[in-house]
C-alpha atoms as a PDB file:
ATOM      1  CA  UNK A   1      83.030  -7.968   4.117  1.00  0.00           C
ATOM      2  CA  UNK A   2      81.512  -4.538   5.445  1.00  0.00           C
ATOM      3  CA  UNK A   3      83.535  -2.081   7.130  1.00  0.00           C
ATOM      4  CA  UNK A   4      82.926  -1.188  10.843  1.00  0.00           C
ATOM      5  CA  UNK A   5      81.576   2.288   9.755  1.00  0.00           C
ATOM      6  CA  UNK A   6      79.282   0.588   7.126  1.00  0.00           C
ATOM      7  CA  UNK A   7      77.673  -1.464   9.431  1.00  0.00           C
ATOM      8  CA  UNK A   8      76.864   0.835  11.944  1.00  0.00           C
ATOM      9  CA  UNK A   9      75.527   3.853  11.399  1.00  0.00           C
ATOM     10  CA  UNK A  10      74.733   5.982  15.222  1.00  0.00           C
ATOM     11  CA  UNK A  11      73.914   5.360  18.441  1.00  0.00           C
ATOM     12  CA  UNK A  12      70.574   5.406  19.548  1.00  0.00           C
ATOM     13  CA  UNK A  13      69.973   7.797  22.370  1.00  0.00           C
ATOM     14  CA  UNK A  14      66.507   7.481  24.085  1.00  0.00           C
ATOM     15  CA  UNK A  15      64.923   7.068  27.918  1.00  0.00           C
ATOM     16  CA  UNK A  16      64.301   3.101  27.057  1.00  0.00           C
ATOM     17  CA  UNK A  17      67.880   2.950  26.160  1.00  0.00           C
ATOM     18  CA  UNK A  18      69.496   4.586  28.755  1.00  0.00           C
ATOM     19  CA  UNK A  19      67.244   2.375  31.379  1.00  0.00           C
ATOM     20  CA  UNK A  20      69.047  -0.636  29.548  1.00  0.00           C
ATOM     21  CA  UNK A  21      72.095   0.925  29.487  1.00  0.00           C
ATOM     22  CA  UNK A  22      72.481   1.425  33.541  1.00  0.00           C
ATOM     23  CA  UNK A  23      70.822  -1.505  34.753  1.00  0.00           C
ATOM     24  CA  UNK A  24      71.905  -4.639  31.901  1.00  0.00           C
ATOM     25  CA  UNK A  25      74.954  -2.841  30.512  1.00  0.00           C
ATOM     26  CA  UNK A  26      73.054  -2.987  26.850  1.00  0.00           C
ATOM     27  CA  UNK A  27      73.329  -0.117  23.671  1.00  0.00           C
ATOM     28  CA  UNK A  28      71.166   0.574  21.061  1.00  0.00           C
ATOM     29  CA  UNK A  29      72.626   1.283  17.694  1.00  0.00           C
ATOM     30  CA  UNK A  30      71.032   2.533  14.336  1.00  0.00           C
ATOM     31  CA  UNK A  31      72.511  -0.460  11.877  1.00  0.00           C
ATOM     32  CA  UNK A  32      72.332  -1.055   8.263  1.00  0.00           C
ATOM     33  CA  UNK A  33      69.907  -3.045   7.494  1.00  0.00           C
ATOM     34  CA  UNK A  34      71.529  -5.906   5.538  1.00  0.00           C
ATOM     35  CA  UNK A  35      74.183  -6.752   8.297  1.00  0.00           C
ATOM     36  CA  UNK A  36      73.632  -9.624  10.473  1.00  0.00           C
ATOM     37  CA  UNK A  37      74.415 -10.197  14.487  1.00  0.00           C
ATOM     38  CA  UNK A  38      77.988 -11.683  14.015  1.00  0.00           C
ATOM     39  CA  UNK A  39      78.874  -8.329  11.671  1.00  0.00           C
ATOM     40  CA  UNK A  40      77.121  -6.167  14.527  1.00  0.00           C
ATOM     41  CA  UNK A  41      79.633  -8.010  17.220  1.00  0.00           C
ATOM     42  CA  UNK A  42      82.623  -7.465  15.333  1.00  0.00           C
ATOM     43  CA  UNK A  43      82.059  -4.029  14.142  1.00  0.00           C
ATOM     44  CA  UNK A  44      81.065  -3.091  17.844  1.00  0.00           C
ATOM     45  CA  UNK A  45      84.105  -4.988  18.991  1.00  0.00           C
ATOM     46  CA  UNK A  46      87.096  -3.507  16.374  1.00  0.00           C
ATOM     47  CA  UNK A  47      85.298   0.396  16.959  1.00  0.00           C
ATOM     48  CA  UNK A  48      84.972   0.591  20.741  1.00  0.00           C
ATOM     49  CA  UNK A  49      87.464  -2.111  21.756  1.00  0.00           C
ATOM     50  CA  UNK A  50      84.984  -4.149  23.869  1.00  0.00           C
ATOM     51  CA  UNK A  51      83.651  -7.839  24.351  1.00  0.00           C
ATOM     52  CA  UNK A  52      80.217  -8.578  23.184  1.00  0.00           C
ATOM     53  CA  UNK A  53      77.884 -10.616  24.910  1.00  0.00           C
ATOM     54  CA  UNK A  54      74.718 -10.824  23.288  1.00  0.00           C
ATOM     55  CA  UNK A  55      73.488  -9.105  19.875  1.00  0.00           C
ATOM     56  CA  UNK A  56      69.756  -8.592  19.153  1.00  0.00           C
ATOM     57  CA  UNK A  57      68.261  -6.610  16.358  1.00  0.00           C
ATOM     58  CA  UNK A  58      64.911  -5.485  15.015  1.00  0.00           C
ATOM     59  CA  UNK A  59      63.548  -4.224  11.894  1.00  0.00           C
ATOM     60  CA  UNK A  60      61.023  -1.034  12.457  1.00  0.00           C
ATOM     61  CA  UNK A  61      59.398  -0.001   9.747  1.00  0.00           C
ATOM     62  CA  UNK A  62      58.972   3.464   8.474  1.00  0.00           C
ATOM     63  CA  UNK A  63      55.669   5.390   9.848  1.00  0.00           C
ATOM     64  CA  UNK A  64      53.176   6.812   7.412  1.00  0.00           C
ATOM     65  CA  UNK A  65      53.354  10.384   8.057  1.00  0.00           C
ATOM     66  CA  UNK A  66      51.482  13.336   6.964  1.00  0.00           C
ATOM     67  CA  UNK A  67      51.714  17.164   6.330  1.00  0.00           C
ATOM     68  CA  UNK A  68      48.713  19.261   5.169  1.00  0.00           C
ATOM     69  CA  UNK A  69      47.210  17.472   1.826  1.00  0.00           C
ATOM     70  CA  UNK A  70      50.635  15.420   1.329  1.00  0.00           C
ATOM     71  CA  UNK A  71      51.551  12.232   2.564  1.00  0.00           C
ATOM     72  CA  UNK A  72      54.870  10.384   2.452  1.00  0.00           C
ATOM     73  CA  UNK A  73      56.919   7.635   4.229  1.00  0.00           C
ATOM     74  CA  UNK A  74      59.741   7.503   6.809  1.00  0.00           C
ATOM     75  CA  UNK A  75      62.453   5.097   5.979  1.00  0.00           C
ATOM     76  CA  UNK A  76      62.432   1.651   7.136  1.00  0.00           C
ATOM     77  CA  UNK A  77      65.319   1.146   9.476  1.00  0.00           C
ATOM     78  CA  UNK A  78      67.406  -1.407  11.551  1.00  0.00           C
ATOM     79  CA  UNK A  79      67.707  -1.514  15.122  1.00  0.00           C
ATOM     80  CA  UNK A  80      70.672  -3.442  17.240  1.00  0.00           C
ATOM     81  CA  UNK A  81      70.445  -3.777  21.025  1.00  0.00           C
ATOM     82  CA  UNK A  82      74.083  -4.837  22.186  1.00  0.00           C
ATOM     83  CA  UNK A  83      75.013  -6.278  25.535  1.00  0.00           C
ATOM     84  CA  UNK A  84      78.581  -6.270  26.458  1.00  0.00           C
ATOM     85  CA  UNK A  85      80.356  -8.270  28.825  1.00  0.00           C
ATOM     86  CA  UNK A  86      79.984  -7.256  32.984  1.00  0.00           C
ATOM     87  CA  UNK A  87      82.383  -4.617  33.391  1.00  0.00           C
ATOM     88  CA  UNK A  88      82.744  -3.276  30.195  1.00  0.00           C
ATOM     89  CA  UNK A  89      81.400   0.228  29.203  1.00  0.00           C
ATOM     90  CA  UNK A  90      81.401   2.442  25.902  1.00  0.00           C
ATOM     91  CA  UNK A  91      83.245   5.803  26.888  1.00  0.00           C
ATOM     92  CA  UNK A  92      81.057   7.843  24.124  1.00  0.00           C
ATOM     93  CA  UNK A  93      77.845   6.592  25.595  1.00  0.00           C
ATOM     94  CA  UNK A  94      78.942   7.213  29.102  1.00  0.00           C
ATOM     95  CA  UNK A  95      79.778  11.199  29.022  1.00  0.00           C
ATOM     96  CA  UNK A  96      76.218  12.059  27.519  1.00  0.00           C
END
């Protein structure tokens, strides 16, 4: 079983996710991207000491991007939006 710190990786700060965040009491989270919802849950749970409601994640896969003559690829990554229960807030999410 994965670590808290393994599964997540950082929080996802963006306008779309601060819109959730005020009005349905949802985060976005940068996770790895072989963890499932129920790892999500706990590893949200045991790090920020609140009750999960609803997990939902999304694979994005990495753009095509190019510079000059050279072209490479941005990693393919995992996204997790994560509704906690009415009342309950994440303090590090709160003071940015």
């Amino acid at each position: 079983m994965k670590s808290p710190r393994e599964v997540i990786i950082a929080g996802k700060l963006t306008e779309k996710g601060t819109k959730l965040r005020t009005q349905e009491n949802k985060y976005l989270f940068v996770v790895d991207r072989n963890s499932n919802k129920l790892e999500i849950k706990r590893a949200v749970e045991g790090l920020f000491k609140v009750k999960v409601r609803k997990v939902t994640t999304m694979n994005q896969r990495g753009k095509l991007k190019r510079m000059g003559r050279f072209e490479g690829k941005r990693s393919s990554w995992k996204k997790a939006i994560v509704q906690l229960m009415p009342g309950e807030a994440i303090e590090v999410f709160e003071t940015v």
